[in-house]
N, C-alpha and C. Protein backbone atom coordinates (compact mmCIF):
# COMPACT_ATOMS: atom_id res chain seq x y z
N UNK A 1 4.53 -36.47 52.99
CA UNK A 1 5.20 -37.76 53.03
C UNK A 1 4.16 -38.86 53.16
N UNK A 2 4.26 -39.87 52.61
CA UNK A 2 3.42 -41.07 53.05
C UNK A 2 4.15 -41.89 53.59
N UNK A 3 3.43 -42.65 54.71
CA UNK A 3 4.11 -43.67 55.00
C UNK A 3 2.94 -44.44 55.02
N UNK A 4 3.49 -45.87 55.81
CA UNK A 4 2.17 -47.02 55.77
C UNK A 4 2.59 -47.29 57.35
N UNK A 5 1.91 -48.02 58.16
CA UNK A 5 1.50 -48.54 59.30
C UNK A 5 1.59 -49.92 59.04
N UNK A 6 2.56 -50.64 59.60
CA UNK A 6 2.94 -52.19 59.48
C UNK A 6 2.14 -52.73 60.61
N UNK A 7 1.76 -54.33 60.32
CA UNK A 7 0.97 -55.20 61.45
C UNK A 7 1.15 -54.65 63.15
N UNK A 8 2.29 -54.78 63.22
CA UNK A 8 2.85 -54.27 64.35
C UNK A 8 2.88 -52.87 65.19
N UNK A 9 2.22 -52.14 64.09
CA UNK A 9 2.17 -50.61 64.32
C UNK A 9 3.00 -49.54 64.02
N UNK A 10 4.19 -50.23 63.49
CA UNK A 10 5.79 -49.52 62.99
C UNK A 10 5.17 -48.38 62.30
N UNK A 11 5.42 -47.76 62.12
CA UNK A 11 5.40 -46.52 60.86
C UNK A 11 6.36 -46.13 59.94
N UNK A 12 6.27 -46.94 58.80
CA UNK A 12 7.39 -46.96 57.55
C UNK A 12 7.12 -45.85 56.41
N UNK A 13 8.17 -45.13 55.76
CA UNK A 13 8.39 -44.77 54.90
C UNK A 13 7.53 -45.59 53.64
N UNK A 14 6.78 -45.23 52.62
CA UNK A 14 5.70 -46.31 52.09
C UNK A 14 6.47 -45.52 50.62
N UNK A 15 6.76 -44.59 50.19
CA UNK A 15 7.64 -44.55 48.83
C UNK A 15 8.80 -44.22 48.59
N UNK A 16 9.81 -44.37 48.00
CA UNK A 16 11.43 -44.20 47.97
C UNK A 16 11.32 -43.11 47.36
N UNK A 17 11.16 -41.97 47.42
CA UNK A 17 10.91 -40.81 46.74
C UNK A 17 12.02 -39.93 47.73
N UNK A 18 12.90 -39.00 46.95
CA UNK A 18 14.13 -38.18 47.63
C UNK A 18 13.06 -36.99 48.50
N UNK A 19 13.67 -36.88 49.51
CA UNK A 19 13.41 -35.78 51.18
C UNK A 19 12.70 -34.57 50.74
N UNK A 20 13.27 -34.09 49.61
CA UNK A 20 12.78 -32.86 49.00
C UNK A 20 11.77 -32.74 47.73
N UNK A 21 11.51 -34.34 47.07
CA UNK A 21 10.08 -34.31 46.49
C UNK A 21 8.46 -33.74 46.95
N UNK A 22 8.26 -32.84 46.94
CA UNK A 22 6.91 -32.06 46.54
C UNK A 22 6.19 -32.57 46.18
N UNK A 23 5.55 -33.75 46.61
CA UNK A 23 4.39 -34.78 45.97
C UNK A 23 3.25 -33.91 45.46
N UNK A 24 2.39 -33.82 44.76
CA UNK A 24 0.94 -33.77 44.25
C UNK A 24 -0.06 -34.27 45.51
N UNK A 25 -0.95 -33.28 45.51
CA UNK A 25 -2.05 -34.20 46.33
C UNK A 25 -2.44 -35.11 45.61
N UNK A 26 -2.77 -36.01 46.86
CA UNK A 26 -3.32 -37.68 46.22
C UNK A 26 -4.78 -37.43 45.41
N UNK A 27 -5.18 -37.98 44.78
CA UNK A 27 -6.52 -37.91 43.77
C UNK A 27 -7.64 -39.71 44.84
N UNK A 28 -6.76 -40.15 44.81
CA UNK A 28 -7.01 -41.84 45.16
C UNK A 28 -5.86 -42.83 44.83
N UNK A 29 -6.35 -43.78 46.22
CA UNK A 29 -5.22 -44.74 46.16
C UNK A 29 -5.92 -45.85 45.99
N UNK A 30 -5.63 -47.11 45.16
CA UNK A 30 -6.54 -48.41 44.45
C UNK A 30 -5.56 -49.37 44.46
N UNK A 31 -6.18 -50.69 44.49
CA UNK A 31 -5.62 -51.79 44.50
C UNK A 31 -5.94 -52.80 43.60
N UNK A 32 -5.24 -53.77 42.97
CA UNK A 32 -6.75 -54.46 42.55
C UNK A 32 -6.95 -55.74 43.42
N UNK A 33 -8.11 -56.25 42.32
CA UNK A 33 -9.35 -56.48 43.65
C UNK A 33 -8.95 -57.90 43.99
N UNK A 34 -7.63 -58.57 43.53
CA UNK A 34 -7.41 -60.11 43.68
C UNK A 34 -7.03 -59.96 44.69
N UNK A 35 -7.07 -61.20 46.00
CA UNK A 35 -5.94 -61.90 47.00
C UNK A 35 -4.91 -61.31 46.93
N UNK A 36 -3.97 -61.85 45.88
CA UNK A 36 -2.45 -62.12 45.84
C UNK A 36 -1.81 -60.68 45.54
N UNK A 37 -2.59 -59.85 45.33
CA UNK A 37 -2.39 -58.52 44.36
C UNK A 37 -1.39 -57.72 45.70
N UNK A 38 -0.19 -57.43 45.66
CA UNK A 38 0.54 -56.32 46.77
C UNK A 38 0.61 -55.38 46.58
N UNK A 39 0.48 -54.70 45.29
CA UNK A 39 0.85 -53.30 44.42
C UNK A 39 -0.58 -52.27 45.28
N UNK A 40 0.15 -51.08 45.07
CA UNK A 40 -1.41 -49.97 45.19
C UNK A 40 -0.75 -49.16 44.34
N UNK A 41 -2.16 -48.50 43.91
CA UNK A 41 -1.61 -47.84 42.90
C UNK A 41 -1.98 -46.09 43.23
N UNK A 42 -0.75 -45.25 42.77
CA UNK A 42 -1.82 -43.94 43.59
C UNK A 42 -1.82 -43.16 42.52
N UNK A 43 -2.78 -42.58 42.16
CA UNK A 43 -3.23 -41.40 41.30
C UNK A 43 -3.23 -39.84 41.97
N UNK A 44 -2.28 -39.40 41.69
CA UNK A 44 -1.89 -37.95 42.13
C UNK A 44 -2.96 -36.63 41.30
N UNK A 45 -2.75 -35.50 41.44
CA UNK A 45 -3.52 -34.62 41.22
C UNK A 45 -3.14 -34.01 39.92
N UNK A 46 -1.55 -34.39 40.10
CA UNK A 46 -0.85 -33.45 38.99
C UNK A 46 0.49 -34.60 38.94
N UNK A 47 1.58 -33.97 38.56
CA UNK A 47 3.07 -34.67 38.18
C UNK A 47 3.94 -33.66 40.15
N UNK A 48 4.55 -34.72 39.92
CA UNK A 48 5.50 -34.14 41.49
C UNK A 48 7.07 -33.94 40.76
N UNK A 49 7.80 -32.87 41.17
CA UNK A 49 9.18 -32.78 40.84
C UNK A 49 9.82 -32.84 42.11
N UNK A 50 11.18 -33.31 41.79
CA UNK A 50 12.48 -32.64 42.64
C UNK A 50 13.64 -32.24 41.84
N UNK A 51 14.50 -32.07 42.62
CA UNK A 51 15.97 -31.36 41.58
C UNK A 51 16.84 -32.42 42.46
N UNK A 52 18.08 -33.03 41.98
CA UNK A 52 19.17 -32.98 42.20
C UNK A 52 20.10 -32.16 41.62
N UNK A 53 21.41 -32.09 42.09
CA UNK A 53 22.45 -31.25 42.05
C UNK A 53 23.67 -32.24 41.57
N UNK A 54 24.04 -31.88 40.41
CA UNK A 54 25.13 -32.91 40.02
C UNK A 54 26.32 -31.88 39.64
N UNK A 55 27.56 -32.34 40.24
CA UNK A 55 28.37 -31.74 39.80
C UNK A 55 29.32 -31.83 38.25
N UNK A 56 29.51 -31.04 37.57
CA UNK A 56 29.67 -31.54 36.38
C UNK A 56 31.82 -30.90 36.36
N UNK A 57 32.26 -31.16 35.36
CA UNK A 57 33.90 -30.49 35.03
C UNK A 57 33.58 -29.72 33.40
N UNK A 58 33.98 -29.13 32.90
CA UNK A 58 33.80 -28.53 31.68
C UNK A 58 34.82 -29.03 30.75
N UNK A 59 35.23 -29.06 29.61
CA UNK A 59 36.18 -28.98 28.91
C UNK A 59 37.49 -28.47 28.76
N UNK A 60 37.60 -27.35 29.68
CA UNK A 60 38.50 -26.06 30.39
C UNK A 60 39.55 -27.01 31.71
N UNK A 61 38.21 -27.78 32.70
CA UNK A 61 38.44 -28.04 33.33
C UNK A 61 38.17 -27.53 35.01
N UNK A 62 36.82 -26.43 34.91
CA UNK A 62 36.35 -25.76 35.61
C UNK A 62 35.27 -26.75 36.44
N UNK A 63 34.77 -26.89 37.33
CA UNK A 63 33.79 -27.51 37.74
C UNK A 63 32.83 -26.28 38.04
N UNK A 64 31.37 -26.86 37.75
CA UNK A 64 30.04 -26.52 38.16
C UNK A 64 29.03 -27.59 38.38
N UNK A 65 27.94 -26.66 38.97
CA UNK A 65 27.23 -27.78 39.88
C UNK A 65 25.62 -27.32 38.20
N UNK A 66 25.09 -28.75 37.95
CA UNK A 66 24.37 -28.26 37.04
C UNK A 66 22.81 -29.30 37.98
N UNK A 67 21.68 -28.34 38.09
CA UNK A 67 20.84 -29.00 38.61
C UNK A 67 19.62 -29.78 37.77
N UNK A 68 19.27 -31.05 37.83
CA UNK A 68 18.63 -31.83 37.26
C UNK A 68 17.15 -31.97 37.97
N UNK A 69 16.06 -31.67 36.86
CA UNK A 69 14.74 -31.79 37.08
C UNK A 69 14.36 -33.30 37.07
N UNK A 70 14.11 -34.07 38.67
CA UNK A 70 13.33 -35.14 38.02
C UNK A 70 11.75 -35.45 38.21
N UNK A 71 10.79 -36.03 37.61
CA UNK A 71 9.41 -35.85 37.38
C UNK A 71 8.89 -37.55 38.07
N UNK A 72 7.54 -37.34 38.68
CA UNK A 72 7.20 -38.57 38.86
C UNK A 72 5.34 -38.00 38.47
N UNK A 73 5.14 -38.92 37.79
CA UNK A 73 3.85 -39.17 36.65
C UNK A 73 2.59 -39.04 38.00
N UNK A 74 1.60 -38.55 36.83
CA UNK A 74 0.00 -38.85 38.17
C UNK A 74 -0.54 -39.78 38.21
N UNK A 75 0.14 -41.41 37.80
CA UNK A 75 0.13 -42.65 38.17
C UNK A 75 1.09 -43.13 38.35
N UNK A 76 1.30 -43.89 39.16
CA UNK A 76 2.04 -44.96 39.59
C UNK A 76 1.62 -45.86 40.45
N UNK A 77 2.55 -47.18 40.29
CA UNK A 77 2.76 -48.55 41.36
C UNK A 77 3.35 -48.63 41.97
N UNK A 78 3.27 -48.76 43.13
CA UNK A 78 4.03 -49.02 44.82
C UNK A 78 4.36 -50.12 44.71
N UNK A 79 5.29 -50.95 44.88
CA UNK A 79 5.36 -52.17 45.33
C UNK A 79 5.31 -52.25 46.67
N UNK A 80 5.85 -53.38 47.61
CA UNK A 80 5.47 -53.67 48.74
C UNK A 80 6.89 -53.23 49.60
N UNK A 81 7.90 -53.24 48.93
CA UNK A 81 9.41 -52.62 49.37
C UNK A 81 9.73 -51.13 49.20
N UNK A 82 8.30 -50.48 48.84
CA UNK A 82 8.63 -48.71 48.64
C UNK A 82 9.12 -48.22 46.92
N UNK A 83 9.46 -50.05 46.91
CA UNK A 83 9.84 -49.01 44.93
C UNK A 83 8.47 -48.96 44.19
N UNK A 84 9.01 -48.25 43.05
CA UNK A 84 7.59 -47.91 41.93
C UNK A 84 8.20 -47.77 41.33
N UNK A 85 6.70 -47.98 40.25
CA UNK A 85 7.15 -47.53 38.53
C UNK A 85 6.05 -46.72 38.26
N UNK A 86 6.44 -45.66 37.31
CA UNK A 86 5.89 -44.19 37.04
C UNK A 86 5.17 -44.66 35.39
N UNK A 87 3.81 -44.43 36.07
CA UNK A 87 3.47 -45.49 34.52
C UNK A 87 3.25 -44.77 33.39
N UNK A 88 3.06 -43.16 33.56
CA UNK A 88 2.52 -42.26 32.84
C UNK A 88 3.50 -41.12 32.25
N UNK A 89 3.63 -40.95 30.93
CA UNK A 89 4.82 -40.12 29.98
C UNK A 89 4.41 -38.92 30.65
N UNK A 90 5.02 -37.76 30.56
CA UNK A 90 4.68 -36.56 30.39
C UNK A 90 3.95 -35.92 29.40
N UNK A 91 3.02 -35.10 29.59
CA UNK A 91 1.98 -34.86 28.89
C UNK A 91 0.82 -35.88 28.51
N UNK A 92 0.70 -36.89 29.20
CA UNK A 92 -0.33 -38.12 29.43
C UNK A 92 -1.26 -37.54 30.66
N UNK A 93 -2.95 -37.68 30.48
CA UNK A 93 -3.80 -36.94 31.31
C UNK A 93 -4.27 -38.78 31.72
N UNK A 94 -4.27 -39.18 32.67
CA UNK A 94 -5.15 -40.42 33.28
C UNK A 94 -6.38 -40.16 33.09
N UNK A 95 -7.51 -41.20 32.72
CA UNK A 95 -9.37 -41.29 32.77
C UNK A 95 -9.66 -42.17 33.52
N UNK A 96 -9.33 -43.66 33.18
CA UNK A 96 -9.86 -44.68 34.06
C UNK A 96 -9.04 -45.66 34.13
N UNK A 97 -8.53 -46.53 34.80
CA UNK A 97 -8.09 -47.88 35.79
C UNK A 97 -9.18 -49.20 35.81
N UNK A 98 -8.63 -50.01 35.01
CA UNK A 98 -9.47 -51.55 35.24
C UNK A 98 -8.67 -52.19 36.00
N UNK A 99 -9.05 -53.32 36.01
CA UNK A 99 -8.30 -54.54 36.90
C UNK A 99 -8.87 -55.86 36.01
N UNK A 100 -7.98 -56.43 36.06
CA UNK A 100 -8.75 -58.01 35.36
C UNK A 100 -8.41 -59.15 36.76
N UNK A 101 -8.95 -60.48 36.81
CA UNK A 101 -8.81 -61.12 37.63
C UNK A 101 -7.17 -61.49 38.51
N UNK A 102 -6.46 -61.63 37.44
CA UNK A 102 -4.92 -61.88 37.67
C UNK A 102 -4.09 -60.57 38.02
N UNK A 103 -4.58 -59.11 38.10
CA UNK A 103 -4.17 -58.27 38.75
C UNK A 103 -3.89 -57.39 38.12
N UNK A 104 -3.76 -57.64 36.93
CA UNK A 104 -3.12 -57.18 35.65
C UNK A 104 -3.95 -55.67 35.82
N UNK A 105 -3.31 -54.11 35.51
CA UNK A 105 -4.33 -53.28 35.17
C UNK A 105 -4.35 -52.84 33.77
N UNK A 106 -5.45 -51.91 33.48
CA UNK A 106 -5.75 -51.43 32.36
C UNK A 106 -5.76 -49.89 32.51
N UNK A 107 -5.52 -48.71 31.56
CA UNK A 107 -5.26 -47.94 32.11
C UNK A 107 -5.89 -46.97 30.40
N UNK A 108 -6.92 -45.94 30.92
CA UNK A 108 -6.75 -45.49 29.18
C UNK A 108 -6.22 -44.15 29.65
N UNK A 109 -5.66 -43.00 28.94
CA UNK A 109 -4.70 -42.08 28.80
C UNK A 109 -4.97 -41.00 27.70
N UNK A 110 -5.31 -39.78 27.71
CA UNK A 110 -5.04 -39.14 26.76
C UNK A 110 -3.38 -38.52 26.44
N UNK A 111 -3.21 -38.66 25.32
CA UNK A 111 -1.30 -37.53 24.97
C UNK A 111 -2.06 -36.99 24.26
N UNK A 112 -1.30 -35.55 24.74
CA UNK A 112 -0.79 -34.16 24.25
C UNK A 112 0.00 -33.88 23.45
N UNK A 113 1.28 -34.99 23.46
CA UNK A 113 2.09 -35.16 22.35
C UNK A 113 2.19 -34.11 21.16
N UNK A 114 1.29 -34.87 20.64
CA UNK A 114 0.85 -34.02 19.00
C UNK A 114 0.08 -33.10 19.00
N UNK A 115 -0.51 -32.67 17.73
CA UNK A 115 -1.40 -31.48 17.82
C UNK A 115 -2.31 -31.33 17.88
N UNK A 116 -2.56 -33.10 17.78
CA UNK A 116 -4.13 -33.49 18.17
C UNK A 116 -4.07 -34.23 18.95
N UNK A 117 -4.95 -34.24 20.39
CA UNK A 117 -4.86 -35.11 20.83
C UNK A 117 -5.46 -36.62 20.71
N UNK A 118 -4.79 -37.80 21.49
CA UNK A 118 -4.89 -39.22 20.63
C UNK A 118 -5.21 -39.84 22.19
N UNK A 119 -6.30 -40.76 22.55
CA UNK A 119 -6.15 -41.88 23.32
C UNK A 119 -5.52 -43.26 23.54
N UNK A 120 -5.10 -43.46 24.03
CA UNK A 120 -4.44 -44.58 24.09
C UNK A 120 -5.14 -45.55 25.53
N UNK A 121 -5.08 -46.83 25.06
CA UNK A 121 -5.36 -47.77 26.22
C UNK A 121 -3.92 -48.82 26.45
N UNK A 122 -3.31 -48.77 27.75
CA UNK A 122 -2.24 -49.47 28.04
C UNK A 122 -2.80 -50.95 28.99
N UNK A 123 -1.64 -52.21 28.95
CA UNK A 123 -2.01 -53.25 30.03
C UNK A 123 -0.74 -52.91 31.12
N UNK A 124 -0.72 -53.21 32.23
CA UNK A 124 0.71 -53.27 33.18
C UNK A 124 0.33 -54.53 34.30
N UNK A 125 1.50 -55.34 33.91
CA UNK A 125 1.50 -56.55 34.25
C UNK A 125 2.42 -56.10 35.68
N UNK A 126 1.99 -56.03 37.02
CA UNK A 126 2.93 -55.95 37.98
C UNK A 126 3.90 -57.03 38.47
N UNK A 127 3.58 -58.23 37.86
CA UNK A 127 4.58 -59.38 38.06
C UNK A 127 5.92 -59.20 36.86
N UNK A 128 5.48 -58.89 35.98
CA UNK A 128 6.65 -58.98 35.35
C UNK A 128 7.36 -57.37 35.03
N UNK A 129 6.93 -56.43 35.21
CA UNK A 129 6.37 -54.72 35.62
C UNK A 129 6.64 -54.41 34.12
N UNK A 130 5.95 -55.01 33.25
CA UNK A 130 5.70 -54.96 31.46
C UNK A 130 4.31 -53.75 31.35
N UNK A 131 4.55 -52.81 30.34
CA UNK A 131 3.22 -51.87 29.80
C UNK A 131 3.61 -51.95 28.65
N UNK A 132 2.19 -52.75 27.97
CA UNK A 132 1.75 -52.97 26.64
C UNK A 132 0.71 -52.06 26.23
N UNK A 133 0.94 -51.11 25.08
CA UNK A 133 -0.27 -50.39 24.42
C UNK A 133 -1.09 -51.76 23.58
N UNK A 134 -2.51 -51.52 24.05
CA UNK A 134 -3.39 -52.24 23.45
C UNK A 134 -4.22 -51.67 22.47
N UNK A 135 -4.50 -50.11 22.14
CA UNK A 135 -4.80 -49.67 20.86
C UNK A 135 -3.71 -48.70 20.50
N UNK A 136 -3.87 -48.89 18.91
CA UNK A 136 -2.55 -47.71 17.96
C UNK A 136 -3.11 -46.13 18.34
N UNK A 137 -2.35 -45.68 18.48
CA UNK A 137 -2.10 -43.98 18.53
C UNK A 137 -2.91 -43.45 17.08
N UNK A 138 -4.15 -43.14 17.24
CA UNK A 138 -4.59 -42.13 16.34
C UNK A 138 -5.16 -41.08 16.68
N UNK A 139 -4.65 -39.90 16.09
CA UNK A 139 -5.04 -38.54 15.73
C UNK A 139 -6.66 -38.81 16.07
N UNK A 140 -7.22 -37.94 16.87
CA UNK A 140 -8.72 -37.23 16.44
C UNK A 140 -9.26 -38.64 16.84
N UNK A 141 -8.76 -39.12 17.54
CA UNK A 141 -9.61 -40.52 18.58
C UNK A 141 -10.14 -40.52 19.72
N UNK A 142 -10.92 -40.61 20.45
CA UNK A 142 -11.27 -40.89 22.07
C UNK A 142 -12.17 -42.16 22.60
N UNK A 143 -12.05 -42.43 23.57
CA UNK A 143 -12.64 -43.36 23.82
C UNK A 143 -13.34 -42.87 25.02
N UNK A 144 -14.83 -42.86 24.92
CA UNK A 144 -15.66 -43.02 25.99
C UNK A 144 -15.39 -44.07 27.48
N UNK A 145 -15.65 -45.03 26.88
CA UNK A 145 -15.37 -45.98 27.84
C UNK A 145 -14.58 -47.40 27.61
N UNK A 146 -13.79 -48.18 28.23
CA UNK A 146 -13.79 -49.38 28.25
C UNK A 146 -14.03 -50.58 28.88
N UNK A 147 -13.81 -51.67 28.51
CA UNK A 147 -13.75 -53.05 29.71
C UNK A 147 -13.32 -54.03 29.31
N UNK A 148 -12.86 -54.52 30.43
CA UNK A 148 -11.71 -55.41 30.47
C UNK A 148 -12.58 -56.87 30.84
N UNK A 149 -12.53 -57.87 30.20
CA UNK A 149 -12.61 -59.57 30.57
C UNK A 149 -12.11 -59.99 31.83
N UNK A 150 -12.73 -60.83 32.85
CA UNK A 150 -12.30 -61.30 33.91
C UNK A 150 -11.14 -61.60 33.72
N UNK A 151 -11.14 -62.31 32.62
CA UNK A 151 -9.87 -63.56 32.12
C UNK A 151 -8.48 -62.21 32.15
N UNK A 152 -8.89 -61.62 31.63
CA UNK A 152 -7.93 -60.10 30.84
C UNK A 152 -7.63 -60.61 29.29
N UNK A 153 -8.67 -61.45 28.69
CA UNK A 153 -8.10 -61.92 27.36
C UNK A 153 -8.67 -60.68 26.59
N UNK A 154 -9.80 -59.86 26.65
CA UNK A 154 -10.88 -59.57 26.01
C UNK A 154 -10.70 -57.60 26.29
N UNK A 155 -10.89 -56.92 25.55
CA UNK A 155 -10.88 -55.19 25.92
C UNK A 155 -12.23 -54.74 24.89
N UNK A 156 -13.04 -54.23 25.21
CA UNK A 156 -13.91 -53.37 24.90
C UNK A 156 -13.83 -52.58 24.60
N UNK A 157 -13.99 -51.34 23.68
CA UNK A 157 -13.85 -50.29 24.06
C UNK A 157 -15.17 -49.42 23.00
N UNK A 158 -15.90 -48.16 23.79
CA UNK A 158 -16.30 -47.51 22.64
C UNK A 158 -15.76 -46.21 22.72
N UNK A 159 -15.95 -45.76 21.19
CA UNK A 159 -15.44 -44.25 21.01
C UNK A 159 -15.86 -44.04 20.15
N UNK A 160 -15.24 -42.33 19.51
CA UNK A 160 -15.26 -41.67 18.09
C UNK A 160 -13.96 -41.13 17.76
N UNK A 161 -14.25 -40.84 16.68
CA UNK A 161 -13.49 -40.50 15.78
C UNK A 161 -13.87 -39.15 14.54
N UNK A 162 -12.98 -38.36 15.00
CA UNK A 162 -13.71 -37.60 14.00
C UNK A 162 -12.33 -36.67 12.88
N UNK A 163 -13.30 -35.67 12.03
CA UNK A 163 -12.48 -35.26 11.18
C UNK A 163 -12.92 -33.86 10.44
N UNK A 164 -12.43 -32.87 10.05
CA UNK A 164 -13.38 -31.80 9.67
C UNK A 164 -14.45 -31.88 9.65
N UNK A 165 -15.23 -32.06 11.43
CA UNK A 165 -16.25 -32.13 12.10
C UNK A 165 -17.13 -33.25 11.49
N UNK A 166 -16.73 -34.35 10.86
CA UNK A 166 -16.77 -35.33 10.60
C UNK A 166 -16.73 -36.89 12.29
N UNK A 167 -17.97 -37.16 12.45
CA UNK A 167 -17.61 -37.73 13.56
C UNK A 167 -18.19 -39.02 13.19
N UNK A 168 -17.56 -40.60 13.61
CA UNK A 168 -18.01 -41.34 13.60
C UNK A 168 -17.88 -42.41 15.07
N UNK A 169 -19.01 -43.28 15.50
CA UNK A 169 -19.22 -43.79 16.60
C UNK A 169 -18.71 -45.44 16.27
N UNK A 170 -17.86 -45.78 17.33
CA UNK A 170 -17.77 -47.21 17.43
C UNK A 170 -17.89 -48.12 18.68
N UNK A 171 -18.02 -48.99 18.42
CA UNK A 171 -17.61 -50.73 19.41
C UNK A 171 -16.87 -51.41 18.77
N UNK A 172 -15.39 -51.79 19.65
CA UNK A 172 -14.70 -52.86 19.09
C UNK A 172 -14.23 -53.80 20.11
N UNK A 173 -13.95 -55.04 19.88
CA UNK A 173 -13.69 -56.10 20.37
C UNK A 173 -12.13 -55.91 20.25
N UNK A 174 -11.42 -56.07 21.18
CA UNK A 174 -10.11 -56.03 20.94
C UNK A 174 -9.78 -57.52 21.57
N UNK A 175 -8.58 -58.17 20.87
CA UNK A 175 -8.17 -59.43 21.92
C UNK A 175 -7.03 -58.98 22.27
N UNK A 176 -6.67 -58.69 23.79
CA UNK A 176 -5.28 -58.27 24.46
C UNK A 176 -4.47 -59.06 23.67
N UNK A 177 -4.29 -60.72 23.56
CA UNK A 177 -3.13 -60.96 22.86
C UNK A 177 -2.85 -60.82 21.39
N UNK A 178 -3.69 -60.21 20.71
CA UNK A 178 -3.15 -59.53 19.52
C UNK A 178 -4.29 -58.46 19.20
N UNK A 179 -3.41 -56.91 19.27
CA UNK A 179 -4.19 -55.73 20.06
C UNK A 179 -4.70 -55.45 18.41
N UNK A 180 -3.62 -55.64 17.39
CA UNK A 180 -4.08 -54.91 16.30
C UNK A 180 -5.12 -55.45 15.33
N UNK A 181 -5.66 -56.84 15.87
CA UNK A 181 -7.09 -57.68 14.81
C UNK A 181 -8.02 -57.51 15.93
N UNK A 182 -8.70 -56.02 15.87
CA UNK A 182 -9.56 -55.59 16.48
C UNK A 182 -10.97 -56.18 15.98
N UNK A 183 -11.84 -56.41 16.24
CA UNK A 183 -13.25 -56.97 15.53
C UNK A 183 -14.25 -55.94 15.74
């Protein structure tokens, strides 16, 4: 269970997560680095499940109880009231976490999805709780590293790309507000 420790010393419940969730060990818990910023963000080890139990009626008119798997991602945002948002699909592996000045994070991701795997770099705006992909989904892509602009106008990124062992190396300039006129 986590909880948090209030000014006062209280000891609160710190995620709305049901009694019988099985959390993941924690990996690290991060913030970003502004003032105003309330969110933490925690990176788990793995994905956490629980089940509910819903009762269902049949067509007959029989009732049964049918039990439902639900999943919480190896990222997420806390807000400051215990809710979150689960930022990561299933079958999404986390690499690295930016921060830009305004709080905003950056987040790059491998999917499993397909049959190849593809990197992706996302933004998540915790004020408005918006996730924007900032590069397209391609096959046989990775990205080494990225970086993010103080401003958060600006994304970096290098990688390769390859193809029947065909590999090629890049740097591109991305502008967050229009992800796809990469330079």
């Amino acid at each position: 269970t986590l909880v948090k420790i209030t000014e006062n010393g209280e000891i609160q419940k710190f995620l709305n997560v049901p009694e019988d969730c099985q959390l993941a060990s924690i990996e690290y818990i991060t913030k970003a680095p502004n003032e105003n910023s309330k969110e933490i963000y925690i990176v788990f080890n793995g994905e956490s499940y629980w089940y509910e139990e819903i009762e269902k009626t049949d067509e007959y008119g029989w009732t049964y109880t049918e039990s439902i798997q639900h999943r919480l991602g190896n990222l997420i945002c806390v807000f400051e009231d215990g809710n979150y948002i689960d930022l990561l699909k299933s079958g999404e592996s986390l690499y690295e976490i930016k921060f830009d000045e305004q709080g905003n994070m950056y987040y790059l991701v491998e999917d499993y999805h397909s049959e190849s795997s593809q990197d992706m770099i996302y933004k998540f705006d915790p004020k408005t709780k918006n996730t924007t992909r900032l590069v397209a989904a391609i096959s046989n892509t990775s990205y080494s590293e990225f970086y993010v602009s103080k401003k958060g106008d600006w994304l970096f990124v290098k990688g390769e790309r390859w193809d029947n062992g065909n590999y090629s190396y890049y740097l591109n300039a991305i502008p967050v507000s229009s992800p796809d006129n990469a330079a």
